[in-house]
PDB file of N, CA and C in Angstrom:
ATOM      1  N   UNK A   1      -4.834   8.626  32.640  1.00  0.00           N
ATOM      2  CA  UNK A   1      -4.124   7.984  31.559  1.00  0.00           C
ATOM      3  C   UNK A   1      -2.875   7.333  32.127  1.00  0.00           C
ATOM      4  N   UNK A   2      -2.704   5.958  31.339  1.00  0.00           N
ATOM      5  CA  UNK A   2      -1.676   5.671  32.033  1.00  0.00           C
ATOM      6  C   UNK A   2      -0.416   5.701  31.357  1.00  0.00           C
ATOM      7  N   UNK A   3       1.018   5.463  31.854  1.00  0.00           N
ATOM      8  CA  UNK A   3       2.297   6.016  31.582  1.00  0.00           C
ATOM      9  C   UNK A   3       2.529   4.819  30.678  1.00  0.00           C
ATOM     10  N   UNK A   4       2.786   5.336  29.126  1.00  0.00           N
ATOM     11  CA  UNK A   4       3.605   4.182  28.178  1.00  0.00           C
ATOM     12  C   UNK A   4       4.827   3.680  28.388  1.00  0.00           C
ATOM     13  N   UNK A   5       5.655   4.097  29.931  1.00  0.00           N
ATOM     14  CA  UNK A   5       6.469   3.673  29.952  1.00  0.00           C
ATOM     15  C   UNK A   5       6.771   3.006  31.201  1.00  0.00           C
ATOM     16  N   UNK A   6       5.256   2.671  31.639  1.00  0.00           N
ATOM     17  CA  UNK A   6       5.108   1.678  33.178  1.00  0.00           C
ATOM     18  C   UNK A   6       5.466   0.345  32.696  1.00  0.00           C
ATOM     19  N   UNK A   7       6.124  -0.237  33.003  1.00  0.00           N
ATOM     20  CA  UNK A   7       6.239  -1.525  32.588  1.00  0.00           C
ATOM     21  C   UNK A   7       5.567  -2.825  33.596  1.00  0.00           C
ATOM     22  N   UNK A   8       4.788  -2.187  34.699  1.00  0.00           N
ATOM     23  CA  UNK A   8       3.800  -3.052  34.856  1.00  0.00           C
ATOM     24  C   UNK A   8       2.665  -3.941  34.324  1.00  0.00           C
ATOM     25  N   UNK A   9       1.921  -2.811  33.043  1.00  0.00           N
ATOM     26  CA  UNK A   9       1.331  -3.278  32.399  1.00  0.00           C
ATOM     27  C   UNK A   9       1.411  -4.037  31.704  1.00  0.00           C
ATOM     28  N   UNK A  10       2.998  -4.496  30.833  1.00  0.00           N
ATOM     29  CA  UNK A  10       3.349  -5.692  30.632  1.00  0.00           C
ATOM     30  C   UNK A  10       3.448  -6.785  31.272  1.00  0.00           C
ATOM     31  N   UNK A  11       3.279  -7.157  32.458  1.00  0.00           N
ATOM     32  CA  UNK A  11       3.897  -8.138  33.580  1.00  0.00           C
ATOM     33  C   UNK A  11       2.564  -8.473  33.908  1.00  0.00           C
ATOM     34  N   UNK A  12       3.058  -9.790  34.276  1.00  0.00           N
ATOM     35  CA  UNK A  12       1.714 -10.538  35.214  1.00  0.00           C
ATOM     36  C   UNK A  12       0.966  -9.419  36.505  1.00  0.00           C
ATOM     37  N   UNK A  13       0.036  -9.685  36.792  1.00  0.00           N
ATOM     38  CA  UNK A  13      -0.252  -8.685  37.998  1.00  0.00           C
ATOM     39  C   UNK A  13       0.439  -9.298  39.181  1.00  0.00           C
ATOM     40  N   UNK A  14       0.917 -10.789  39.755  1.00  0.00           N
ATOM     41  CA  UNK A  14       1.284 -10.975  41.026  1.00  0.00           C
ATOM     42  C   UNK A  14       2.772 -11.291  40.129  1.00  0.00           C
ATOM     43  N   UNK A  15       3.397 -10.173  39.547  1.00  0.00           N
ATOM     44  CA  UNK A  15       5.193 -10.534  39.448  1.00  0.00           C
ATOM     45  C   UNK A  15       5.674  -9.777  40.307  1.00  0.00           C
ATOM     46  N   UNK A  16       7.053 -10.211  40.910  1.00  0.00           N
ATOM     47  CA  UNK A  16       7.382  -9.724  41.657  1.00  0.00           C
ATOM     48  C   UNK A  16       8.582  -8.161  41.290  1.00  0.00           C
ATOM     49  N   UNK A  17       8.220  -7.677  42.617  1.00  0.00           N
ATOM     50  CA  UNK A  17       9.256  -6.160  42.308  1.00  0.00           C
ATOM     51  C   UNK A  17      10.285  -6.665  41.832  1.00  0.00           C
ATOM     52  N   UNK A  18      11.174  -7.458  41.752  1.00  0.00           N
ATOM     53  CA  UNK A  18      12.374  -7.406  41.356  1.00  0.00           C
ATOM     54  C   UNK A  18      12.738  -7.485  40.142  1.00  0.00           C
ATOM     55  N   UNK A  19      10.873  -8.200  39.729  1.00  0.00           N
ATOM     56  CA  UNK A  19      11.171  -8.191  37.684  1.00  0.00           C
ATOM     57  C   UNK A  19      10.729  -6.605  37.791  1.00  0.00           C
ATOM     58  N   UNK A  20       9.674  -6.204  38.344  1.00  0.00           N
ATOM     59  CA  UNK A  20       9.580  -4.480  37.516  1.00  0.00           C
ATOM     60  C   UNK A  20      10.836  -3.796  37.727  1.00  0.00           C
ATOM     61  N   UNK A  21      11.692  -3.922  39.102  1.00  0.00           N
ATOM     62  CA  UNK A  21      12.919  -3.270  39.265  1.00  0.00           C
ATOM     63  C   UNK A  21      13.804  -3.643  37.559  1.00  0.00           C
ATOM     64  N   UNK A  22      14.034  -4.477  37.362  1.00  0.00           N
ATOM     65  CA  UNK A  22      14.537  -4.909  36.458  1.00  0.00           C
ATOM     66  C   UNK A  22      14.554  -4.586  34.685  1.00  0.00           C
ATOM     67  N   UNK A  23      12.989  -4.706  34.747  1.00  0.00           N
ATOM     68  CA  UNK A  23      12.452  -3.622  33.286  1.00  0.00           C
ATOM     69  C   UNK A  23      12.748  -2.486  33.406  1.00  0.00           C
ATOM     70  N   UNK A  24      12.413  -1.541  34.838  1.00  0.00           N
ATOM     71  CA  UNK A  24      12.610  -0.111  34.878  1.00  0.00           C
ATOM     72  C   UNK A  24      14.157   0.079  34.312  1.00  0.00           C
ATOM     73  N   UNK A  25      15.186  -0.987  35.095  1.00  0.00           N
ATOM     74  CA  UNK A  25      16.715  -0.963  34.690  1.00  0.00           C
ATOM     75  C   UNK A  25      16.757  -0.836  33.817  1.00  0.00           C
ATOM     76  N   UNK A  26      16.338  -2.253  32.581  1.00  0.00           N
ATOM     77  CA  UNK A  26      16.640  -1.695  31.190  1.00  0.00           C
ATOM     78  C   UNK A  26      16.344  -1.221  30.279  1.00  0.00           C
ATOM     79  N   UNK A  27      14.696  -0.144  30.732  1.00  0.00           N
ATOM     80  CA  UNK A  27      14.662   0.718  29.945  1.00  0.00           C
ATOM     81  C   UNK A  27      14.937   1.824  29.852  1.00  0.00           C
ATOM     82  N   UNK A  28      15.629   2.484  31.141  1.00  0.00           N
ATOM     83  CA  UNK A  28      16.381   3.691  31.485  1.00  0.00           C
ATOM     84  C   UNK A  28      17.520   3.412  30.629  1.00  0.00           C
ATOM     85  N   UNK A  29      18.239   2.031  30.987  1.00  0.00           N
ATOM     86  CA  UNK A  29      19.346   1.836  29.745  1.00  0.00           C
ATOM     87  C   UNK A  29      19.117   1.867  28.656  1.00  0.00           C
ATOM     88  N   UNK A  30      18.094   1.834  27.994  1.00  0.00           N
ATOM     89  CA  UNK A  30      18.159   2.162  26.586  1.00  0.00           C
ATOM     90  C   UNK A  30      18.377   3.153  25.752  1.00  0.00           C
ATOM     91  N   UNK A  31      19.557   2.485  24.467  1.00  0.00           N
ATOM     92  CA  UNK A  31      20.237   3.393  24.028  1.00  0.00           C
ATOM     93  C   UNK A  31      19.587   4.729  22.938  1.00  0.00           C
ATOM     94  N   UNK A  32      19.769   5.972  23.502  1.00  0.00           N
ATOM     95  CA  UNK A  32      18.394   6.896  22.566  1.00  0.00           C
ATOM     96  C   UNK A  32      19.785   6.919  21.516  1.00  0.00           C
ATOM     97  N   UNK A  33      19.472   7.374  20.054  1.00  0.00           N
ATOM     98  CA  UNK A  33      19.863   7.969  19.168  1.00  0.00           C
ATOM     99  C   UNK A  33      20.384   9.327  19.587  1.00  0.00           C
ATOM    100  N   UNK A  34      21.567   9.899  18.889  1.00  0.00           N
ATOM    101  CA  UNK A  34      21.574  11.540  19.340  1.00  0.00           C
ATOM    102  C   UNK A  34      21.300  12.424  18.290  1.00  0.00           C
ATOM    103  N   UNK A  35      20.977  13.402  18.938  1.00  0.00           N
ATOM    104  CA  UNK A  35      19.763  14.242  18.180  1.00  0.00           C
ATOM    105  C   UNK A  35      20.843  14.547  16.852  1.00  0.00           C
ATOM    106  N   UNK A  36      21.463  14.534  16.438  1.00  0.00           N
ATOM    107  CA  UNK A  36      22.013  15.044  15.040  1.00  0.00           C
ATOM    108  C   UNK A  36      22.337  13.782  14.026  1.00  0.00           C
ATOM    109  N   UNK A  37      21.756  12.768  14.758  1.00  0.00           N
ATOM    110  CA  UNK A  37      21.654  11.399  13.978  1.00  0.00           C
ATOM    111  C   UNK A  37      20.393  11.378  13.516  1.00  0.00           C
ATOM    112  N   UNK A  38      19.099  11.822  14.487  1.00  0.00           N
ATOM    113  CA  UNK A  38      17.896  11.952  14.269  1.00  0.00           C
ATOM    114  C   UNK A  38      17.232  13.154  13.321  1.00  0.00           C
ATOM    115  N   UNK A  39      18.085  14.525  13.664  1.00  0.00           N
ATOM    116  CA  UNK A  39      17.900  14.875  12.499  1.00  0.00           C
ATOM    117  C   UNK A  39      18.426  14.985  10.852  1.00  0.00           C
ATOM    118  N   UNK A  40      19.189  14.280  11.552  1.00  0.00           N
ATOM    119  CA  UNK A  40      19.573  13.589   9.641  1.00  0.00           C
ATOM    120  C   UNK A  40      18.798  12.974   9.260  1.00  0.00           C
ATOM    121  N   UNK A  41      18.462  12.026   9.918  1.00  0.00           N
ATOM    122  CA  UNK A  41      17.619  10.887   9.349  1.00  0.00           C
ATOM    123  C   UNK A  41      16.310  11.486   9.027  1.00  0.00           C
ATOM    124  N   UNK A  42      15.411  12.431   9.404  1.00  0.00           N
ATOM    125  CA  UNK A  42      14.750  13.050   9.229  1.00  0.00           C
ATOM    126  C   UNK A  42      14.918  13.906   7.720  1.00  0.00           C
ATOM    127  N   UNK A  43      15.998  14.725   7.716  1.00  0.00           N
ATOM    128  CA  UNK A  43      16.364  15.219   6.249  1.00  0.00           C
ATOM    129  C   UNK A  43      16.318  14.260   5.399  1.00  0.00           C
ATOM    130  N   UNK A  44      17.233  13.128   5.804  1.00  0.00           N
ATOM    131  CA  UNK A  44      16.998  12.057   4.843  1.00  0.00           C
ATOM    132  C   UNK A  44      16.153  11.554   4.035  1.00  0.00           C
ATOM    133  N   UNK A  45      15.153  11.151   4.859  1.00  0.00           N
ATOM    134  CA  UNK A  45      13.869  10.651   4.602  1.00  0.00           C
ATOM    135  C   UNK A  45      12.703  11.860   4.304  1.00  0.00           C
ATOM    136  N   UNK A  46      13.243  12.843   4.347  1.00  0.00           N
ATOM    137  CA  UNK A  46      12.430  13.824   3.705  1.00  0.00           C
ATOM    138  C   UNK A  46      12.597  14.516   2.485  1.00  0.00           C
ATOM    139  N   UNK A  47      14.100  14.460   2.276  1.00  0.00           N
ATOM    140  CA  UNK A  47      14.516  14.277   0.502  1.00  0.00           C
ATOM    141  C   UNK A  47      14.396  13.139  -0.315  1.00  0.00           C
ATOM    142  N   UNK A  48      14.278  11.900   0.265  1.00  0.00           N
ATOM    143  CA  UNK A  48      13.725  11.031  -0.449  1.00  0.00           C
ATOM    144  C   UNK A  48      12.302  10.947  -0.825  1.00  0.00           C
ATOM    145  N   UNK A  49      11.411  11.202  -0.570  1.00  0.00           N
ATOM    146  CA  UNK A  49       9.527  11.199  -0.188  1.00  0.00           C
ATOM    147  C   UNK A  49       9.774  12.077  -1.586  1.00  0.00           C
ATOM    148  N   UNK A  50       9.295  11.174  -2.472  1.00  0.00           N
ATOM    149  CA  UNK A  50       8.445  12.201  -3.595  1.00  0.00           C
ATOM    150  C   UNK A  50       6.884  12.606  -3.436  1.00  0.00           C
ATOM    151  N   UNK A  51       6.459  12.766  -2.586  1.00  0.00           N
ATOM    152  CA  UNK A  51       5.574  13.195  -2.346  1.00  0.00           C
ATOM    153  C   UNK A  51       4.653  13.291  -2.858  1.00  0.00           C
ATOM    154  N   UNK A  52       4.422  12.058  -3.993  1.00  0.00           N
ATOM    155  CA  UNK A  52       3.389  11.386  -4.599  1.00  0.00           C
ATOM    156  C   UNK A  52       2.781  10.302  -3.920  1.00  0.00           C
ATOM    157  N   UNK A  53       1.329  10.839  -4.492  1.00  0.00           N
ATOM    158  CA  UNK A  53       0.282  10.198  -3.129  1.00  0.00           C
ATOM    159  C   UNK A  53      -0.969   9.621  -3.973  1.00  0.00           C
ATOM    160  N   UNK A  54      -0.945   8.173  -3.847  1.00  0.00           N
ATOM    161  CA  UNK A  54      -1.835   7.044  -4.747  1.00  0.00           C
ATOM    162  C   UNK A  54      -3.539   7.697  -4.583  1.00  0.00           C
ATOM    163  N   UNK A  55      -3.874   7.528  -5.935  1.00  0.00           N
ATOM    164  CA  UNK A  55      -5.560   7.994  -5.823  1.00  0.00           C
ATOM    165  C   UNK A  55      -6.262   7.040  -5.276  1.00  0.00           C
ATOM    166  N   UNK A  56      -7.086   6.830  -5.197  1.00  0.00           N
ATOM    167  CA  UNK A  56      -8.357   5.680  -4.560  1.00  0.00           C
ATOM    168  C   UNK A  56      -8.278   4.429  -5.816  1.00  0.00           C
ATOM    169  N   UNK A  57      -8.566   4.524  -7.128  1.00  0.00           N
ATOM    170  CA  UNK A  57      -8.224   3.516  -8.321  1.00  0.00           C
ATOM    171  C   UNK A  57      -6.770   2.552  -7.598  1.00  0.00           C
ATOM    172  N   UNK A  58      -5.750   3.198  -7.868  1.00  0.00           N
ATOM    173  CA  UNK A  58      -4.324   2.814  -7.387  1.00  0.00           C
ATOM    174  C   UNK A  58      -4.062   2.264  -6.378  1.00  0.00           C
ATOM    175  N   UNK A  59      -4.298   2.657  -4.994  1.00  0.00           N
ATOM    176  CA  UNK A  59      -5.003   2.122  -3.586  1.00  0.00           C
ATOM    177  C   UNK A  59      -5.558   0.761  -3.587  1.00  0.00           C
ATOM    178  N   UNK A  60      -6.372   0.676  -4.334  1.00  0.00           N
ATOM    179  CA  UNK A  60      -7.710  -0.318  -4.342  1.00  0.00           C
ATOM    180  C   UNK A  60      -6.868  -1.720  -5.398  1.00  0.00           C
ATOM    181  N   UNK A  61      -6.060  -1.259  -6.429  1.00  0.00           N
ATOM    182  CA  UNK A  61      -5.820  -2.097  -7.066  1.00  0.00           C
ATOM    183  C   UNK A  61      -4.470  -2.583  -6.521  1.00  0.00           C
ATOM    184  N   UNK A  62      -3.445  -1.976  -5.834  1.00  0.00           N
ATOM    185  CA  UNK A  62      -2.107  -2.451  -4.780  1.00  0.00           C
ATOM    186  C   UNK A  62      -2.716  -2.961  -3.854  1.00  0.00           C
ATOM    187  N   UNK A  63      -4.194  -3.420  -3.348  1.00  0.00           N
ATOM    188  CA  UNK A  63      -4.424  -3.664  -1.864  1.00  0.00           C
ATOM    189  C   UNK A  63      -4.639  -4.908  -2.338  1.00  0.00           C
ATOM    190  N   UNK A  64      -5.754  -4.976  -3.552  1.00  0.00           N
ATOM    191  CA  UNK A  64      -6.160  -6.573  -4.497  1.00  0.00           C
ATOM    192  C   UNK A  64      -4.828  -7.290  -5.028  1.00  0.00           C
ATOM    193  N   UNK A  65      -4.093  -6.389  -5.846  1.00  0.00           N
ATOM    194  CA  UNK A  65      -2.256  -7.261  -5.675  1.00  0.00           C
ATOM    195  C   UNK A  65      -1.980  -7.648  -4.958  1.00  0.00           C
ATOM    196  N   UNK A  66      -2.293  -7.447  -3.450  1.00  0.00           N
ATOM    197  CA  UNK A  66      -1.372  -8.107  -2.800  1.00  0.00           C
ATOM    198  C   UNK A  66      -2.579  -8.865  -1.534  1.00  0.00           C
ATOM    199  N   UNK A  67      -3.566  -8.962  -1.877  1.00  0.00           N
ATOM    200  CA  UNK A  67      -3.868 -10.021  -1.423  1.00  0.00           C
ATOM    201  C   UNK A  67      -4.627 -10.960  -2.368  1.00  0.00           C
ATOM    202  N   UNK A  68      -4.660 -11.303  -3.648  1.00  0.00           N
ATOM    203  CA  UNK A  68      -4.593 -11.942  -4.131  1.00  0.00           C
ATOM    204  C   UNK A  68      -2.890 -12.874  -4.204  1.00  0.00           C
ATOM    205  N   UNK A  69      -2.265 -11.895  -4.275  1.00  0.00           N
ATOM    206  CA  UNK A  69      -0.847 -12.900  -3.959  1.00  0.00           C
ATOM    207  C   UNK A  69      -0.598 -13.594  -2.409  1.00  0.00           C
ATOM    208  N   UNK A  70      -1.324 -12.574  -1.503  1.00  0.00           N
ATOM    209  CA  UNK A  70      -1.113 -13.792  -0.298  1.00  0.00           C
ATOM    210  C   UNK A  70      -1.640 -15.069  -0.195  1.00  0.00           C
ATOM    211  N   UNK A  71      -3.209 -14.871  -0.878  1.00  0.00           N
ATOM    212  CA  UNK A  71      -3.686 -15.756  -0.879  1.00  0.00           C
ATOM    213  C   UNK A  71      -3.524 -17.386  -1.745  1.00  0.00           C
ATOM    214  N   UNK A  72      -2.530 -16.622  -2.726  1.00  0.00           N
ATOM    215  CA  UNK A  72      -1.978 -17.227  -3.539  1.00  0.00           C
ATOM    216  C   UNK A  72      -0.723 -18.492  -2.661  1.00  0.00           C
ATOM    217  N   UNK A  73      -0.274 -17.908  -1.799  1.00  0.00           N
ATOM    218  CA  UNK A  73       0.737 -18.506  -1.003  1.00  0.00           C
ATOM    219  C   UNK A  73       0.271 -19.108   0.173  1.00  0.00           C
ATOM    220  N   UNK A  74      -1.145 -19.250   0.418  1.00  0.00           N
ATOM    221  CA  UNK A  74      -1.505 -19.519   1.829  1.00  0.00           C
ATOM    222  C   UNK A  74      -1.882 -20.839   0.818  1.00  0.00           C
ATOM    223  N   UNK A  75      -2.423 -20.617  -0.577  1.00  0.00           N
ATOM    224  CA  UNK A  75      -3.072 -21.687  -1.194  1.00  0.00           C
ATOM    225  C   UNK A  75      -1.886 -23.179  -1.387  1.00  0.00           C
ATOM    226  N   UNK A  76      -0.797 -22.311  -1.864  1.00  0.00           N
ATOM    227  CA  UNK A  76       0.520 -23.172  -1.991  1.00  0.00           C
ATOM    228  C   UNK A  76       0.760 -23.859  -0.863  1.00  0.00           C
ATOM    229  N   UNK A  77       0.823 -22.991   0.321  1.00  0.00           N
ATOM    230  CA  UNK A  77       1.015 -23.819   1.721  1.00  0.00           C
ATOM    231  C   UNK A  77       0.405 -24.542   2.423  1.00  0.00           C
ATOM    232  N   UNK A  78      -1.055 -24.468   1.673  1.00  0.00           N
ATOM    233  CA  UNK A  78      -2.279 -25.515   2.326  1.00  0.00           C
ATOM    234  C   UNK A  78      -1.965 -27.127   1.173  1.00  0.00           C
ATOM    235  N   UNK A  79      -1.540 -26.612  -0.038  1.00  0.00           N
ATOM    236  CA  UNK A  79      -1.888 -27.956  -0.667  1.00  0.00           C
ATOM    237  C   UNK A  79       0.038 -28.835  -0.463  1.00  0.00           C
ATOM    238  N   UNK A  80       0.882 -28.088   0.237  1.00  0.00           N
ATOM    239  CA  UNK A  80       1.997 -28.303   0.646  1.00  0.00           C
ATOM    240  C   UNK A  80       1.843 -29.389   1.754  1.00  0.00           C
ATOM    241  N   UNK A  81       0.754 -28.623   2.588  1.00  0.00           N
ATOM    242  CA  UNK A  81       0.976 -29.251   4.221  1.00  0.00           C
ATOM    243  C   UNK A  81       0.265 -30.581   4.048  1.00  0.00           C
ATOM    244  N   UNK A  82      -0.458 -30.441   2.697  1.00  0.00           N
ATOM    245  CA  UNK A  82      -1.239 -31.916   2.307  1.00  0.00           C
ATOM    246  C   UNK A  82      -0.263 -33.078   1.641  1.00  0.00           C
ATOM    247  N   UNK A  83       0.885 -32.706   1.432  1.00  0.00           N
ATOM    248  CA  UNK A  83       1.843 -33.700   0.841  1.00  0.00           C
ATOM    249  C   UNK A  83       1.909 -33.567  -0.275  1.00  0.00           C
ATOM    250  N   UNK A  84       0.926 -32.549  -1.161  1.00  0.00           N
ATOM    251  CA  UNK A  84       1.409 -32.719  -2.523  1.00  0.00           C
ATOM    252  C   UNK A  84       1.695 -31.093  -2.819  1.00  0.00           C
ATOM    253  N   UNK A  85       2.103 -31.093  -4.218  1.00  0.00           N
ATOM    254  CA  UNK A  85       2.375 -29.523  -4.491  1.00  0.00           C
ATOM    255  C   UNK A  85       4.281 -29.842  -4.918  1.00  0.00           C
ATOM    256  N   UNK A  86       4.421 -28.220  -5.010  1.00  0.00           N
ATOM    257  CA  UNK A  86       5.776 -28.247  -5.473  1.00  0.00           C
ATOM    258  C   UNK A  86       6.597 -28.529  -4.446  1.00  0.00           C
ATOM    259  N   UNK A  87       6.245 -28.013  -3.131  1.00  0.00           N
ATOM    260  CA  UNK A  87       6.943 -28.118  -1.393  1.00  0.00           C
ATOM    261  C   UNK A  87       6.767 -29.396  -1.287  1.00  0.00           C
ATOM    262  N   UNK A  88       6.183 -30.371  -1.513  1.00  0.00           N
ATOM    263  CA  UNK A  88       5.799 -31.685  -0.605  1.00  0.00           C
ATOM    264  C   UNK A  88       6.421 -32.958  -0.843  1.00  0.00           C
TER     265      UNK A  88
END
């Protein structure tokens, strides 16, 4: 398995060491959170969670809301890019 934090695997295969030297730099620099920020935020977000959880009906009908509304906007932006519409 390989390491999620090789940053080779991002990079071209013939880049040179000095860009991986370079990623390795700034991801060692990166700034972690400290742990009593993290577990707040954790409390936080765990007193907020009402812990109500959508049935399959509810699911099915928020998934059709909202792609009927995307589609709704891809429709606007196709008859836009044609010159006419409310955008054009």
């Amino acid at each position: 398995m390989t390491d999620p934090y090789d940053i080779r695997s991002d990079l071209e295969p013939d880049s040179g060491e000095d860009l991986v030297a370079l990623g390795n730099r700034l991801l060692d620099a990166r700034p972690v959170p400290r742990a009593a920020f993290r577990g707040d935020l954790g409390r936080h977000l765990a007193a907020r969670s009402t812990g109500r959880r959508l049935d399959g009906f509810q699911l099915r009908a928020l998934i059709a809301v909202n792609g009927v509304a995307g589609l709704l906007l891809l429709a606007v932006g196709a008859v836009s890019a044609a010159g006419a519409g409310p955008l054009g």
